[in-house]
C-alpha atoms as a PDB file:
ATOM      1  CA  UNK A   1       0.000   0.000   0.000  1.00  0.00           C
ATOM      2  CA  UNK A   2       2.856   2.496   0.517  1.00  0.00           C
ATOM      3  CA  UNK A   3       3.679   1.901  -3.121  1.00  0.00           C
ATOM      4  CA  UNK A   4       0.481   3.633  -4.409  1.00  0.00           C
ATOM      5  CA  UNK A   5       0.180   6.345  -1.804  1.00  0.00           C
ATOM      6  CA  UNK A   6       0.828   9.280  -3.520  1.00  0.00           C
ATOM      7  CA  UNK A   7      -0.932   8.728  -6.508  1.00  0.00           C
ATOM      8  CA  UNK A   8      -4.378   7.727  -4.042  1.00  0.00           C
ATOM      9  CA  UNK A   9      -3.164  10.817  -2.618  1.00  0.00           C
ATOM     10  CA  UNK A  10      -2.984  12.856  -5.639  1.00  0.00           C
ATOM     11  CA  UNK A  11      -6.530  11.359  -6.735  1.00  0.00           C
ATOM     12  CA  UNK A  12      -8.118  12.026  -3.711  1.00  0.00           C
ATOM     13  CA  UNK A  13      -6.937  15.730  -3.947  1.00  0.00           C
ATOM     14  CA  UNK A  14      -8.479  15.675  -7.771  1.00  0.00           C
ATOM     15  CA  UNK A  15     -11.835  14.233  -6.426  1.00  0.00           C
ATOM     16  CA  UNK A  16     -11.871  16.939  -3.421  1.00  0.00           C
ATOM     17  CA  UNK A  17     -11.159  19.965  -6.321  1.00  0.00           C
ATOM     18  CA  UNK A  18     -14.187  18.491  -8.592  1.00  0.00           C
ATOM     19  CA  UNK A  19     -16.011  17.836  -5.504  1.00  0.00           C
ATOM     20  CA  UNK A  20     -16.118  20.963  -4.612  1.00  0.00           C
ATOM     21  CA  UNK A  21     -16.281  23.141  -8.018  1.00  0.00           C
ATOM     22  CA  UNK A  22     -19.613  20.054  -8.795  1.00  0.00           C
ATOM     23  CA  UNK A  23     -20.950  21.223  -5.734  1.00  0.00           C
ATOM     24  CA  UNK A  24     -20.342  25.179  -5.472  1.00  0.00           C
ATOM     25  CA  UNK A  25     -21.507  26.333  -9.140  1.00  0.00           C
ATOM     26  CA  UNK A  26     -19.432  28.758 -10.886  1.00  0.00           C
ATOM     27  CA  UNK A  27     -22.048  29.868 -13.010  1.00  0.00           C
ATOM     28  CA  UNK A  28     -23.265  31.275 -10.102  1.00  0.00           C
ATOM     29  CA  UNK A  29     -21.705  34.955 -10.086  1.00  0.00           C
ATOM     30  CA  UNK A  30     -19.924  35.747  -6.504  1.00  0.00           C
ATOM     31  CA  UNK A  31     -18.591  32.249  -5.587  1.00  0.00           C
ATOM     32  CA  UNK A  32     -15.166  32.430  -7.928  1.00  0.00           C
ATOM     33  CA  UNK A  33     -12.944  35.044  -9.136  1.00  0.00           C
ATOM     34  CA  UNK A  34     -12.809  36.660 -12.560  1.00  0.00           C
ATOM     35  CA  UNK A  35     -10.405  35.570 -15.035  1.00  0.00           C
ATOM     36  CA  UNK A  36      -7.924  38.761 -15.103  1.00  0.00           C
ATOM     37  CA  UNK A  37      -6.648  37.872 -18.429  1.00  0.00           C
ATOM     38  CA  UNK A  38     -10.399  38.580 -19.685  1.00  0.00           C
ATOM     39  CA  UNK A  39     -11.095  41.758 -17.781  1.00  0.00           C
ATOM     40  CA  UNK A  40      -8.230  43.408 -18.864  1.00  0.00           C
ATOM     41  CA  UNK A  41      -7.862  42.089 -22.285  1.00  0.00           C
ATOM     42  CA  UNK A  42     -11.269  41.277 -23.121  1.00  0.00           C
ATOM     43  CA  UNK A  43     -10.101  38.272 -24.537  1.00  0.00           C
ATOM     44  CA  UNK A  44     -10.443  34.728 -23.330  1.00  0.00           C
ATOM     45  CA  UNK A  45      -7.171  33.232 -21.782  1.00  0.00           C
ATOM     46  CA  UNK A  46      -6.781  29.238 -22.259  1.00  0.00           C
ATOM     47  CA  UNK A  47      -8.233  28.880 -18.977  1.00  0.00           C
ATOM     48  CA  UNK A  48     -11.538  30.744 -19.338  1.00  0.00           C
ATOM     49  CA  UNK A  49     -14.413  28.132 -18.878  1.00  0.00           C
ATOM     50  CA  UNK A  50     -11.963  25.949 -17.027  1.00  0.00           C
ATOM     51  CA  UNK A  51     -14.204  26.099 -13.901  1.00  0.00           C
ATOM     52  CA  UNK A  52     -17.727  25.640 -15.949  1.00  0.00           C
ATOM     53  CA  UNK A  53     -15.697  22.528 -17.923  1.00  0.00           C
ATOM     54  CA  UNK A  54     -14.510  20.857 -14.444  1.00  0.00           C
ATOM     55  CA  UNK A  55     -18.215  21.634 -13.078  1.00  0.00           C
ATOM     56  CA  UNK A  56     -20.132  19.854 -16.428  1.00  0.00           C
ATOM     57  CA  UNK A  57     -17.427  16.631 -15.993  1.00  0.00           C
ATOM     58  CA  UNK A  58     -18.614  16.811 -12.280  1.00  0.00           C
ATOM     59  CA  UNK A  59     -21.738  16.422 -13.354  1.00  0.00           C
ATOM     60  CA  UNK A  60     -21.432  13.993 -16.270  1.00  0.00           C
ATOM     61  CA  UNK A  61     -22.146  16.661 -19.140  1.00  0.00           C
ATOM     62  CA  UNK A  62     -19.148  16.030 -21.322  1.00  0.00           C
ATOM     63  CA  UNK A  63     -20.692  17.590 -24.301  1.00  0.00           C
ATOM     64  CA  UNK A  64     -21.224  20.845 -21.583  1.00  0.00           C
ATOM     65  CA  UNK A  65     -17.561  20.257 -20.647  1.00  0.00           C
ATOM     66  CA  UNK A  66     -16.058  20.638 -24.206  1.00  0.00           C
ATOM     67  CA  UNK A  67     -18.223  23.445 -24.991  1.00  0.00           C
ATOM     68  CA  UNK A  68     -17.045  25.426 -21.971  1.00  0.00           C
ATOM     69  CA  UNK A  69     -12.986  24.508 -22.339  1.00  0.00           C
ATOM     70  CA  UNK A  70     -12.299  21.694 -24.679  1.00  0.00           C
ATOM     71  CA  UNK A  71      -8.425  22.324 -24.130  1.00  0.00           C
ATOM     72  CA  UNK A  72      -9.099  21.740 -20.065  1.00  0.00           C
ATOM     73  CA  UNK A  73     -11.348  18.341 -20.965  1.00  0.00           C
ATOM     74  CA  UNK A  74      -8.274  17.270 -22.809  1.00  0.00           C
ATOM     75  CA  UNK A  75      -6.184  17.888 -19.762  1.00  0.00           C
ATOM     76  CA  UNK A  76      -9.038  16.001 -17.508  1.00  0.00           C
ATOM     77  CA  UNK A  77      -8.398  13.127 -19.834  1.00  0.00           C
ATOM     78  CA  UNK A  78      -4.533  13.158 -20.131  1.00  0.00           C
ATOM     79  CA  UNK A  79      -4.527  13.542 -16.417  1.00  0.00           C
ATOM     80  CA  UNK A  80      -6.628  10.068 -15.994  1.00  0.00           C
ATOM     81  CA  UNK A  81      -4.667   8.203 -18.263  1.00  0.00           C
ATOM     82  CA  UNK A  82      -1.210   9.326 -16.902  1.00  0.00           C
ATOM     83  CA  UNK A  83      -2.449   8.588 -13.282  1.00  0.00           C
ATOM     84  CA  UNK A  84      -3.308   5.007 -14.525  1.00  0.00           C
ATOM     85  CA  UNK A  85      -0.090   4.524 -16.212  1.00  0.00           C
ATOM     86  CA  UNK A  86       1.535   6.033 -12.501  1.00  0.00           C
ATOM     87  CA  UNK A  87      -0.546   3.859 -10.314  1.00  0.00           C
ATOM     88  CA  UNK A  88       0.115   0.844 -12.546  1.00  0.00           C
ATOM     89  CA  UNK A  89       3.880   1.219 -11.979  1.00  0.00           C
ATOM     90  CA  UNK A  90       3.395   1.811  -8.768  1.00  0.00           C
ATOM     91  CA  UNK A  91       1.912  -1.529  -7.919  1.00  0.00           C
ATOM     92  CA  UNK A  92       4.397  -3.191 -10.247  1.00  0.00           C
ATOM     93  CA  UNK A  93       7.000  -1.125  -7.890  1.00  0.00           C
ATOM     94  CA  UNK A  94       8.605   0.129 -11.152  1.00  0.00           C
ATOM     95  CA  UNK A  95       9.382   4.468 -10.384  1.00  0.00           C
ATOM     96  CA  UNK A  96       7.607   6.320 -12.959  1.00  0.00           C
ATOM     97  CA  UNK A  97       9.270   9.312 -14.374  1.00  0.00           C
ATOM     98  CA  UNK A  98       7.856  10.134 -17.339  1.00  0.00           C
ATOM     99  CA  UNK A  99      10.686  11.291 -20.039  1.00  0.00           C
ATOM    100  CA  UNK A 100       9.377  14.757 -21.221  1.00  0.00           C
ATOM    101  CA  UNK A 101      11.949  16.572 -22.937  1.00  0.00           C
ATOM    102  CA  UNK A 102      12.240  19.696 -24.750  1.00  0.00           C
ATOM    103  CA  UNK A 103      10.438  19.398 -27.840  1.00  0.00           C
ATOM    104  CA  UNK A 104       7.422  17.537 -25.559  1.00  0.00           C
ATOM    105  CA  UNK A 105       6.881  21.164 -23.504  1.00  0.00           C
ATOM    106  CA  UNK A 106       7.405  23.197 -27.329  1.00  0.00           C
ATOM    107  CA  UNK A 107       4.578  21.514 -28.881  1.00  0.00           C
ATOM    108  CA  UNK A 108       2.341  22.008 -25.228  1.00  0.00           C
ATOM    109  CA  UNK A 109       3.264  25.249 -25.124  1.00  0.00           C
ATOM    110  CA  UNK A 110       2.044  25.509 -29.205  1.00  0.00           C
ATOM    111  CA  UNK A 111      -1.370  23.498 -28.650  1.00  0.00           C
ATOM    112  CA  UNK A 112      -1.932  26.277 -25.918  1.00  0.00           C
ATOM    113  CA  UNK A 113      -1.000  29.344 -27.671  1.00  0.00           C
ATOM    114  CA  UNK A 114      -2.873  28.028 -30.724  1.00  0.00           C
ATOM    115  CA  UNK A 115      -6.138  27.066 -28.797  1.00  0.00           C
ATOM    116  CA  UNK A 116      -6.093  30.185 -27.197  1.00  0.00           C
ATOM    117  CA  UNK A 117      -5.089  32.397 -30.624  1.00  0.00           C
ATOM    118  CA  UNK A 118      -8.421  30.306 -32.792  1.00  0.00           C
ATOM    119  CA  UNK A 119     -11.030  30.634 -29.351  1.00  0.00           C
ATOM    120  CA  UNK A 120     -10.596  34.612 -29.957  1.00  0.00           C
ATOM    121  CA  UNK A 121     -10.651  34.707 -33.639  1.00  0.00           C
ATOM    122  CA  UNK A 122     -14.205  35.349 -35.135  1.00  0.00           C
ATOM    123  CA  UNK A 123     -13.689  31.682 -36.642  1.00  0.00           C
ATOM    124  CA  UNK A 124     -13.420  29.982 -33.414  1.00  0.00           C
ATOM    125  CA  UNK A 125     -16.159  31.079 -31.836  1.00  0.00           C
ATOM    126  CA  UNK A 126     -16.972  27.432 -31.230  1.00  0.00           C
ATOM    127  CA  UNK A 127     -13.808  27.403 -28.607  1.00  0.00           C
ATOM    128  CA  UNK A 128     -15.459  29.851 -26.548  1.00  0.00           C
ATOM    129  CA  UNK A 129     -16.587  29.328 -23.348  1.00  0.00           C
END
């Protein structure tokens, strides 16, 4: 059991987070910040609908979730399979260090800056929250 500790540990902080934003609505106004990036820009940051997204999966609206941040539901998903792949290992008692190297973090950082370029053109309006 200590083998899979901190990924139970890192799940069961991931459950409390959706717990919580499933329970306390944020399309409720006065329960969440703003998104700064939005009020000072006026355009939407790759974040914006992260909360609404992680608030549909809560609720088992997936088609909700990927309207309000389909870049975030991809992150909910990557995040599940990578936290089978770590808790697998861990059982196995194999470490688990994934190998991420520069050109991995270059093409993240590209998906993100091109996700959040197309949500603000008039073209990817779909992308909007």
């Amino acid at each position: 059991m200590r083998r899979i500790a901190v990924p139970v540990g890192t799940l069961a902080a991931v459950v409390t987070a959706f717990g919580y934003v499933g329970a306390v609505d944020p399309n409720e106004p006065g329960h969440y910040p703003g998104c700064p990036f939005l009020q000072l820009t006026g355009a939407f940051c790759p974040g914006c609908g992260g909360l609404r997204s992680a608030h549909a999966v809560a609720h088992g609206d997936l088609a909700g979730a990927v309207g309000d941040n389909a870049l975030a539901v991809a992150g909910y998903a990557l995040f599940a399979v990578v936290w089978v792949v770590w808790t697998l290992r861990a059982l196995r008692g194999r470490a688990f260090a994934p190998a991420l190297g520069r050109i991995h973090l270059w093409a993240a950082g590209a998906v993100v800056l091109a996700f959040t370029v197309v949500r603000n053109l008039p073209f990817g309006g779909f992308l909007t929250p």
